[in-house]
C-alpha atoms as a PDB file:
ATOM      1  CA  UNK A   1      -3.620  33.983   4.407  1.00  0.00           C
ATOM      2  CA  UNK A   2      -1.892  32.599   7.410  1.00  0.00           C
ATOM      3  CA  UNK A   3       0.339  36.003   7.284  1.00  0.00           C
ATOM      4  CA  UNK A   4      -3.134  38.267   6.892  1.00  0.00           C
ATOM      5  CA  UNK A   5      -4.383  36.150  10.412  1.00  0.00           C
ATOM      6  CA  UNK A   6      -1.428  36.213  12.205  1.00  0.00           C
ATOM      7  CA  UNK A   7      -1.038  40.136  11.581  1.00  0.00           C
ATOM      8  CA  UNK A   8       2.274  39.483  10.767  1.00  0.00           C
ATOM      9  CA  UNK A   9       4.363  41.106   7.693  1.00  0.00           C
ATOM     10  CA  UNK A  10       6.221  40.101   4.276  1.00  0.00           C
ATOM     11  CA  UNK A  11       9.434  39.786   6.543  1.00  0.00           C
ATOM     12  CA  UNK A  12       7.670  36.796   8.078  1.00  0.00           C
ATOM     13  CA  UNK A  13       6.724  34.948   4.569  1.00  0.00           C
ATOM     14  CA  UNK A  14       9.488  32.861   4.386  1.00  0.00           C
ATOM     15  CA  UNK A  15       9.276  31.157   7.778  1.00  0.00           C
ATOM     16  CA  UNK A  16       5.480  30.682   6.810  1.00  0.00           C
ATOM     17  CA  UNK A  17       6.344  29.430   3.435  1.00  0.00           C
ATOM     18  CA  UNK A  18       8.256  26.441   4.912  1.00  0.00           C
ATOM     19  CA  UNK A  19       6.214  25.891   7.801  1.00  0.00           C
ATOM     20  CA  UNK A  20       3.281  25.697   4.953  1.00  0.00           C
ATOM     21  CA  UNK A  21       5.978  22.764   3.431  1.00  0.00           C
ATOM     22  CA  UNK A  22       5.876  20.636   6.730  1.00  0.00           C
ATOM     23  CA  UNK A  23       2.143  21.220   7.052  1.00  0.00           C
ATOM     24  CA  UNK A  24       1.781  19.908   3.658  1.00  0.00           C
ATOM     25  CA  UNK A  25       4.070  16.500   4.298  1.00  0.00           C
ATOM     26  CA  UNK A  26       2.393  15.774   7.377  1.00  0.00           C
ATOM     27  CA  UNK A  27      -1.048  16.168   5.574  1.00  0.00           C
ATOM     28  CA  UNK A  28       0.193  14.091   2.961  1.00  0.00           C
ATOM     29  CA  UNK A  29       1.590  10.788   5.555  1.00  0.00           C
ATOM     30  CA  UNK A  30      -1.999  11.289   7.019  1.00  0.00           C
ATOM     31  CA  UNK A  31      -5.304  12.238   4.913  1.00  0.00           C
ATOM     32  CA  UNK A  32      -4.321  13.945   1.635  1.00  0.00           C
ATOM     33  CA  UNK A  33      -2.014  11.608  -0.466  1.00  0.00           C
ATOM     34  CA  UNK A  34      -3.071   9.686  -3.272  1.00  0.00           C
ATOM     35  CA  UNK A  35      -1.673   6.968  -4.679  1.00  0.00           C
ATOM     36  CA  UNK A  36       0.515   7.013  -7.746  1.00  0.00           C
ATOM     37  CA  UNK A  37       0.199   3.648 -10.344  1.00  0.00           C
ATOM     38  CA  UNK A  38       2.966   2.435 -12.292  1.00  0.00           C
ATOM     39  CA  UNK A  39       3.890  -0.581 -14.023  1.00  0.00           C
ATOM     40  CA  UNK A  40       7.203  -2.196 -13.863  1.00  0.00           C
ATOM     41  CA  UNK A  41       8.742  -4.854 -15.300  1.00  0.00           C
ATOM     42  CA  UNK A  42      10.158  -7.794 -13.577  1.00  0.00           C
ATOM     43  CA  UNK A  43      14.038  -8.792 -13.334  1.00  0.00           C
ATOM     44  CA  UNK A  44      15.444 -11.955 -14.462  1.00  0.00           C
ATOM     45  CA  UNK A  45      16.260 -12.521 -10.918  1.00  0.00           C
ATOM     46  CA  UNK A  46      12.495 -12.210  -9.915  1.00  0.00           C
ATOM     47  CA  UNK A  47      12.985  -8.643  -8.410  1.00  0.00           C
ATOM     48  CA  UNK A  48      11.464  -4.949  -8.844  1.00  0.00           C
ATOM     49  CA  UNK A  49      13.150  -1.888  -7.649  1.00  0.00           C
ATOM     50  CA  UNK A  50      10.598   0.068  -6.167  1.00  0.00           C
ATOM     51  CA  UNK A  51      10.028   3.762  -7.886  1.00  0.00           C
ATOM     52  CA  UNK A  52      12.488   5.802  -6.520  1.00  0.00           C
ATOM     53  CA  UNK A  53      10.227   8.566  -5.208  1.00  0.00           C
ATOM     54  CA  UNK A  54       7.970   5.949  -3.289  1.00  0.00           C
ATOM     55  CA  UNK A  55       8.159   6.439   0.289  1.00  0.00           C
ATOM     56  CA  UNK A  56       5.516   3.914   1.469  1.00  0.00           C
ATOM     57  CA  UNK A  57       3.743   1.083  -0.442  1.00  0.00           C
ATOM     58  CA  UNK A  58      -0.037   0.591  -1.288  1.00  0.00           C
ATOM     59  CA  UNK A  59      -0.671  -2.319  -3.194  1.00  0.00           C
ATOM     60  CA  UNK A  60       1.036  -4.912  -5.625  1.00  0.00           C
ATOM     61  CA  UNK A  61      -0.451  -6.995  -8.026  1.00  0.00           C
ATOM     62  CA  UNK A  62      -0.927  -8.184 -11.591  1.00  0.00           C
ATOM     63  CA  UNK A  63      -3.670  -6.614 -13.678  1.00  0.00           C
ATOM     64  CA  UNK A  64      -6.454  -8.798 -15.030  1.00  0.00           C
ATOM     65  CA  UNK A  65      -8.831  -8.394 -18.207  1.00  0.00           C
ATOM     66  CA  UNK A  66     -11.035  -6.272 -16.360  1.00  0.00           C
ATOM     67  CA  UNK A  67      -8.836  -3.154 -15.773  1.00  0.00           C
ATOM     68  CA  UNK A  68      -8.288  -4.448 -12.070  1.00  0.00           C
ATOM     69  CA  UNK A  69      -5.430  -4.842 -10.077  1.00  0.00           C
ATOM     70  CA  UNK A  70      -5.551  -8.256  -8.546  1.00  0.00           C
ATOM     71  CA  UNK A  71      -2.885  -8.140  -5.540  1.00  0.00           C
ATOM     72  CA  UNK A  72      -0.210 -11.003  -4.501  1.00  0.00           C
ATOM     73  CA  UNK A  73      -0.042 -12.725  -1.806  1.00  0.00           C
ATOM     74  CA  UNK A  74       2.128 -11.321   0.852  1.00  0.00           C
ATOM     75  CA  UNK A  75       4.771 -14.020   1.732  1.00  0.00           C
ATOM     76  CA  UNK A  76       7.358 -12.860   4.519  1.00  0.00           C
ATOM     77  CA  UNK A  77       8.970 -15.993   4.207  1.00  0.00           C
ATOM     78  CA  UNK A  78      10.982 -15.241   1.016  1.00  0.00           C
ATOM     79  CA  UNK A  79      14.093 -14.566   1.635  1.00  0.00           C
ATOM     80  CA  UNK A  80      16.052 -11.775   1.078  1.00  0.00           C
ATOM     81  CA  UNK A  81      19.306 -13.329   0.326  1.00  0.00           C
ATOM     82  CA  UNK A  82      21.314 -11.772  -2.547  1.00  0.00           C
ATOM     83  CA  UNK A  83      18.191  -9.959  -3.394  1.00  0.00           C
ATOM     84  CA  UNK A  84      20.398  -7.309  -4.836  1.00  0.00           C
ATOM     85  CA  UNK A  85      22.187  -9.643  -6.990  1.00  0.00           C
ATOM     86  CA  UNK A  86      20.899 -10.592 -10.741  1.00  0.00           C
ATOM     87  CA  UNK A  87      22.024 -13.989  -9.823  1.00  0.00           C
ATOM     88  CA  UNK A  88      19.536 -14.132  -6.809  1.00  0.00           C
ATOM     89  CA  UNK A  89      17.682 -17.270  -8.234  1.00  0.00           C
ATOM     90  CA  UNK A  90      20.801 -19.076  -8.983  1.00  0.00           C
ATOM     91  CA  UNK A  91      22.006 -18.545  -5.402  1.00  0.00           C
ATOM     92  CA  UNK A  92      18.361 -20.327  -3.781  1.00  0.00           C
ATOM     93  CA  UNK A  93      19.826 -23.504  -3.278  1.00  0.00           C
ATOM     94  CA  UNK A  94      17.498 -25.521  -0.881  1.00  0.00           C
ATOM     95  CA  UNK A  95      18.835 -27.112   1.948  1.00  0.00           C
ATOM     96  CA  UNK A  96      15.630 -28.956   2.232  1.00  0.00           C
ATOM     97  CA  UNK A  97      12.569 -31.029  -0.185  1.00  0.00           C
ATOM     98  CA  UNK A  98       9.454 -31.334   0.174  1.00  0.00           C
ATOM     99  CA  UNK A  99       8.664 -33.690   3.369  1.00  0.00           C
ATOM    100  CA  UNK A 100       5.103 -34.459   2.561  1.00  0.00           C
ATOM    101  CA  UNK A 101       6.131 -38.058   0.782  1.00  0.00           C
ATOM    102  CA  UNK A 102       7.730 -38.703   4.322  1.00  0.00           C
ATOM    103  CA  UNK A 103       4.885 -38.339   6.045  1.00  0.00           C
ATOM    104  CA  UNK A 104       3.477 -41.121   4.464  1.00  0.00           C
ATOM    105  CA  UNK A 105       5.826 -43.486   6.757  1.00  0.00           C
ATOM    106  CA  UNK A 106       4.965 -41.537   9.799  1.00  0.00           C
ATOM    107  CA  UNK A 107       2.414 -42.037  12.420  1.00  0.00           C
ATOM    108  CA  UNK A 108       0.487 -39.021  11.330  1.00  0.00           C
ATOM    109  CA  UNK A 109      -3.049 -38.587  10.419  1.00  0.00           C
ATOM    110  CA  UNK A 110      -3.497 -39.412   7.254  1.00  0.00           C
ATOM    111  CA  UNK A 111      -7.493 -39.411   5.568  1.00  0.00           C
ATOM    112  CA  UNK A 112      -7.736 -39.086   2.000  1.00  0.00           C
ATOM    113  CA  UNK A 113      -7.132 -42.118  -0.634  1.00  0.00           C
ATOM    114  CA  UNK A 114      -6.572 -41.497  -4.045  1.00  0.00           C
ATOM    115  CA  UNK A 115      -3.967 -43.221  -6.236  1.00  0.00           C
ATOM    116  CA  UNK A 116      -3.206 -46.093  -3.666  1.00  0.00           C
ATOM    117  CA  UNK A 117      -1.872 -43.793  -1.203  1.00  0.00           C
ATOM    118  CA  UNK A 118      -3.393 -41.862   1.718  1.00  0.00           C
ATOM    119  CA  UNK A 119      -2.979 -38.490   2.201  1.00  0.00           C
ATOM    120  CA  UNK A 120      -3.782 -35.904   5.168  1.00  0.00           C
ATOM    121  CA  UNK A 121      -6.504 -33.518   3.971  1.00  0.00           C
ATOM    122  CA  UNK A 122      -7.613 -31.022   6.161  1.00  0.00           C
ATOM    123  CA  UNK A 123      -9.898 -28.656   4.393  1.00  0.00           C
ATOM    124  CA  UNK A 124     -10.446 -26.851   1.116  1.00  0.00           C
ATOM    125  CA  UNK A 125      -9.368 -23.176   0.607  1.00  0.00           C
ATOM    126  CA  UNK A 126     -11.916 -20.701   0.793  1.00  0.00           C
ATOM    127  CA  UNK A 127     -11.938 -19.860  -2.777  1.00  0.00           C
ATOM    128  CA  UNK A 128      -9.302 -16.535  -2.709  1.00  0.00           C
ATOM    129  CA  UNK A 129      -7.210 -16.827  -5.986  1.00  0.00           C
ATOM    130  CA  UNK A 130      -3.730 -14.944  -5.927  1.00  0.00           C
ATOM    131  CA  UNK A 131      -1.317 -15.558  -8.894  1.00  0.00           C
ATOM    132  CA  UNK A 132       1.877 -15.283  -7.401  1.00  0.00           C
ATOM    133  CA  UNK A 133       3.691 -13.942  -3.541  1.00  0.00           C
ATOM    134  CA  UNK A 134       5.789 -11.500  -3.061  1.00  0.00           C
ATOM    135  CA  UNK A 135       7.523  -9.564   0.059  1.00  0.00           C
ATOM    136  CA  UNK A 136       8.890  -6.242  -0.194  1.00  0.00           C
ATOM    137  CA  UNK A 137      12.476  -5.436   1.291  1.00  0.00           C
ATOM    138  CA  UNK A 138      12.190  -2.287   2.748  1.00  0.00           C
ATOM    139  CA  UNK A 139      15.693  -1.792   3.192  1.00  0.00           C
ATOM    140  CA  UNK A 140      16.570  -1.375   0.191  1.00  0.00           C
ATOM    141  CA  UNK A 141      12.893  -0.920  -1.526  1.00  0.00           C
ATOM    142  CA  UNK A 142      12.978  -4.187  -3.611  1.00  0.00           C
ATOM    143  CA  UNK A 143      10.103  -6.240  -4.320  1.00  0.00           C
ATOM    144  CA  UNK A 144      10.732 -10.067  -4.431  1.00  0.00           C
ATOM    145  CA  UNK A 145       8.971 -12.419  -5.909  1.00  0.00           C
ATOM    146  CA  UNK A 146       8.333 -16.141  -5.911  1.00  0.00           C
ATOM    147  CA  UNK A 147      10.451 -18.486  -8.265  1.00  0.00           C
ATOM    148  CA  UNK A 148       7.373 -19.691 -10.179  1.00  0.00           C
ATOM    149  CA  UNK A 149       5.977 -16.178 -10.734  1.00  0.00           C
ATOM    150  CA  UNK A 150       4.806 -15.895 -14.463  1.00  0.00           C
ATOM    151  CA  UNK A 151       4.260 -12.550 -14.913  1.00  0.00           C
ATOM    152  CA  UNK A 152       6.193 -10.150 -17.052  1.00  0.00           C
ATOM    153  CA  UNK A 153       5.280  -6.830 -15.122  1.00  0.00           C
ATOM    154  CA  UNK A 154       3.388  -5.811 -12.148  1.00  0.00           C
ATOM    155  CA  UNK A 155       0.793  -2.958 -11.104  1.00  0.00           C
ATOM    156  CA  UNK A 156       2.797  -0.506  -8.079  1.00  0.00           C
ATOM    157  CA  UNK A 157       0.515   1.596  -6.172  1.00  0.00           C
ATOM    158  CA  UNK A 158       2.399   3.735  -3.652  1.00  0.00           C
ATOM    159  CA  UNK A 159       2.513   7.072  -1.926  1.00  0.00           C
ATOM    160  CA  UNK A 160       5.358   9.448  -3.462  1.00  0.00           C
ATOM    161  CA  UNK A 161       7.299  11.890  -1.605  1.00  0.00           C
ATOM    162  CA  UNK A 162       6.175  15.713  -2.426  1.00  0.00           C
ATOM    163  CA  UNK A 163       9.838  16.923  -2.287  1.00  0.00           C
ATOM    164  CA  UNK A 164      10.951  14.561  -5.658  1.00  0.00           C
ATOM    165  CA  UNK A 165       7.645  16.286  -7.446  1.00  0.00           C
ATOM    166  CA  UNK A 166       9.274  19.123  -7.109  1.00  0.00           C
ATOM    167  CA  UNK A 167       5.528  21.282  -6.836  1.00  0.00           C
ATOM    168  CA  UNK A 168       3.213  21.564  -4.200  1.00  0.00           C
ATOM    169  CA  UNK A 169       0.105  21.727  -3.931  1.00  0.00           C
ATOM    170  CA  UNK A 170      -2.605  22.312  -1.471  1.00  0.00           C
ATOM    171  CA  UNK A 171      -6.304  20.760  -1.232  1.00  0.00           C
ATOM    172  CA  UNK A 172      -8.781  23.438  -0.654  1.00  0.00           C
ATOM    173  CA  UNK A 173     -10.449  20.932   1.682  1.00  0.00           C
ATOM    174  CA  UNK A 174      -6.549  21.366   3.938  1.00  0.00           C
ATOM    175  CA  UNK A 175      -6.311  24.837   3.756  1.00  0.00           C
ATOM    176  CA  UNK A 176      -7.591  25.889   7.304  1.00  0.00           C
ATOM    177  CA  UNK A 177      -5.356  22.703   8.590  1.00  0.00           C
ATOM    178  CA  UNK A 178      -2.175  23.766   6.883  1.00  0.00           C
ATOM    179  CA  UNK A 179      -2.959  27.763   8.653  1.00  0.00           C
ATOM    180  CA  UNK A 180      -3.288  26.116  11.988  1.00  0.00           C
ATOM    181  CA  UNK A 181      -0.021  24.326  11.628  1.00  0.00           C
ATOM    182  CA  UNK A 182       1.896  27.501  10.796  1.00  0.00           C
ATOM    183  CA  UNK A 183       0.046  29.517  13.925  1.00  0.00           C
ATOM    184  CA  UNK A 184       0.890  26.534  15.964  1.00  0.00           C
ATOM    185  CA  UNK A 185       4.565  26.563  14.873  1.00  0.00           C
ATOM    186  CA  UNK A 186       4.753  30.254  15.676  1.00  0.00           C
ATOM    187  CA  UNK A 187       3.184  29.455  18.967  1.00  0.00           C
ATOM    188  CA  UNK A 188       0.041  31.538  18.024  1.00  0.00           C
ATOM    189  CA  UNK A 189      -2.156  28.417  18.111  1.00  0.00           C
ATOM    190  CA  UNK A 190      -2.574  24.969  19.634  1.00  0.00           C
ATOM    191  CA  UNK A 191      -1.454  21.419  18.595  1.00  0.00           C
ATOM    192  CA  UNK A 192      -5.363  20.706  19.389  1.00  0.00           C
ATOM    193  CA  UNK A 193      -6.612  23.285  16.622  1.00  0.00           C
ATOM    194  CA  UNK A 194      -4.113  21.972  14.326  1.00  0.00           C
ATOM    195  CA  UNK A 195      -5.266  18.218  15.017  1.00  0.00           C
ATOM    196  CA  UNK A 196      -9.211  19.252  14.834  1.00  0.00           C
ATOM    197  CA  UNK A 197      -8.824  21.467  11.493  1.00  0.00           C
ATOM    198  CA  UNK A 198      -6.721  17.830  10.181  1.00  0.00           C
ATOM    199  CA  UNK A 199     -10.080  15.651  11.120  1.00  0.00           C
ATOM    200  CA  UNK A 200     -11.944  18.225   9.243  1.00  0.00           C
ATOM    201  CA  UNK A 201      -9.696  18.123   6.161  1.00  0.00           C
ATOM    202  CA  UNK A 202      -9.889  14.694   6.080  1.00  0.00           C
ATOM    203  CA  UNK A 203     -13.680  14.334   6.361  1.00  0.00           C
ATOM    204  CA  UNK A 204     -13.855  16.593   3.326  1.00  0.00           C
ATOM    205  CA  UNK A 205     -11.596  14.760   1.016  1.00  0.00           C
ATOM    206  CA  UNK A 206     -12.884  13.160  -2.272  1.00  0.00           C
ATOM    207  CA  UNK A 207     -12.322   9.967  -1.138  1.00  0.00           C
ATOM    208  CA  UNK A 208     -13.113  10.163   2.742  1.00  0.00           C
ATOM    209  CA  UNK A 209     -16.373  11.871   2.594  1.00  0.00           C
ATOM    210  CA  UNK A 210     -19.962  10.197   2.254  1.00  0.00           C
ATOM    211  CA  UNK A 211     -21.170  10.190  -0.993  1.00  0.00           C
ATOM    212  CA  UNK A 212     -24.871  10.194  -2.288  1.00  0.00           C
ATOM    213  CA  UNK A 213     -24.308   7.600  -4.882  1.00  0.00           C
ATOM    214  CA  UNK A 214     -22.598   5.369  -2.919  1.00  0.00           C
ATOM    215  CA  UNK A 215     -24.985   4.902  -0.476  1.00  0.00           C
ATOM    216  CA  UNK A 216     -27.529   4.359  -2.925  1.00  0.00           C
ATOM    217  CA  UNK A 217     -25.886   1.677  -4.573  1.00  0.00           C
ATOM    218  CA  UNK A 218     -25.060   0.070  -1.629  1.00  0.00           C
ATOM    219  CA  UNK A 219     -29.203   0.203  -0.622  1.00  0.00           C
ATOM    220  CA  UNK A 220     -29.585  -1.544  -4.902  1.00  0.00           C
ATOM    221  CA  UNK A 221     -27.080  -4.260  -3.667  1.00  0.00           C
ATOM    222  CA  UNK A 222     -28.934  -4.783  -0.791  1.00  0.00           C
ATOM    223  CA  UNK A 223     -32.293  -5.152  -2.224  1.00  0.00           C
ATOM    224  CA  UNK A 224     -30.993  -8.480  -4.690  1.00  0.00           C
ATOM    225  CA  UNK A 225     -33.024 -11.545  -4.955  1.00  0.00           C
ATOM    226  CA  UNK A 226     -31.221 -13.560  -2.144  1.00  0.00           C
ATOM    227  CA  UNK A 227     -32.536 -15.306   0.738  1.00  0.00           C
ATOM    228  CA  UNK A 228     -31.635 -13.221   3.683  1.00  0.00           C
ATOM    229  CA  UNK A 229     -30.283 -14.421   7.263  1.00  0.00           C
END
């Protein structure tokens, strides 16, 4: 198509035909990619090797008895020592304990009695349940987990790369987005068509455009027996 607007011949078709390759990655890092799921299993040393065609990261979690993926805490304060190592717990010596019990000997404020001890208690959590933290080490696309984690496997979502599929694909929703970025290329168009054909594309994509339905059941939400503020 981009060949038939661009008046241009079959000698052309493979400088189109990668251009069309570009247009499709950049497509997919900004409105067309959806997520793969996979479940992994989890490493004695409380570690998961990412897939190895995941280029970014969606969400990581357990799954519960309704089908859903509830996600773990993101904790940027576990290390990455030896995170590479299958004797990564064995290595997490502490150099420190717990220095609440200290506190009780210290000037600090300290409100709550129970057990013949006071305690400082500052609030209670606002009622988000997470079974477990995790960071991810991008470096070398790791997941980490806590020491106390439970869990035998964990839900992955993330964005794979197109060139590991090994076929491509193109929305019908992209296709006037992915001819811009080839005329563009070829200096037959603008950056500025290219970028308003992408806001198009993206407005038509399953999951970007308004949908009937939705709207209605957010109107049947609305209308519950609650007192309103």
């Amino acid at each position: 198509m981009a060949l038939d607007e661009c008046n241009k011949s079959e000698g052309d078709f493979d400088l189109f035909w990668i251009l069309a390759f570009r247009a499709l990655v950049d497509l997919l890092f900004d409105i067309s990619a959806e997520p793969i799921t996979a479940r992994l299993p989890v490493g004695g040393n409380k570690t998961v090797p990412l897939p190895g065609d995941c280029i970014s990261w969606i969400k990581i979690g357990i799954l519960n008895e309704k089908g859903e993926v509830s996600t773990l805490r993101i904790n940027n304060a576990l290390t990455t020592f030896k995170d590479n190592n299958p004797d990564r717990i064995s290595a997490l010596t502490s150099d420190i304990t717990d220095g609440i019990p200290l506190l009780l000997n210290q000037p600090f404020y300290l409100n709550y009695y129970y057990d013949g001890v006071y305690q400082p208690l500052f609030g209670v959590g606002g009622g988000l349940i997470q079974y477990g933290s995790c960071r991810v080490d991008e470096a070398n696309n790791i997941i980490i987990l806590d020491e106390d984690f439970k869990y035998n496997q964990i839900i992955v979502e993330y964005i794979s790369s197109p060139e590991k599929n090994g076929d491509y694909t193109v929305p019908t929703g992209c296709l006037e987005a992915v001819i811009s970025f080839i005329k563009w290329k070829n200096k037959l168009g603008t950056r500025e068509d290219y970028i308003s054909d992408k806001i198009n594309s993206r407005r038509r994509m399953p999951k970007k455009k308004v949908i009937l339905q939705q709207i209605n059941q957010v109107l049947r939400e609305s209308e519950a027996m609650k007192l309103r503020g």
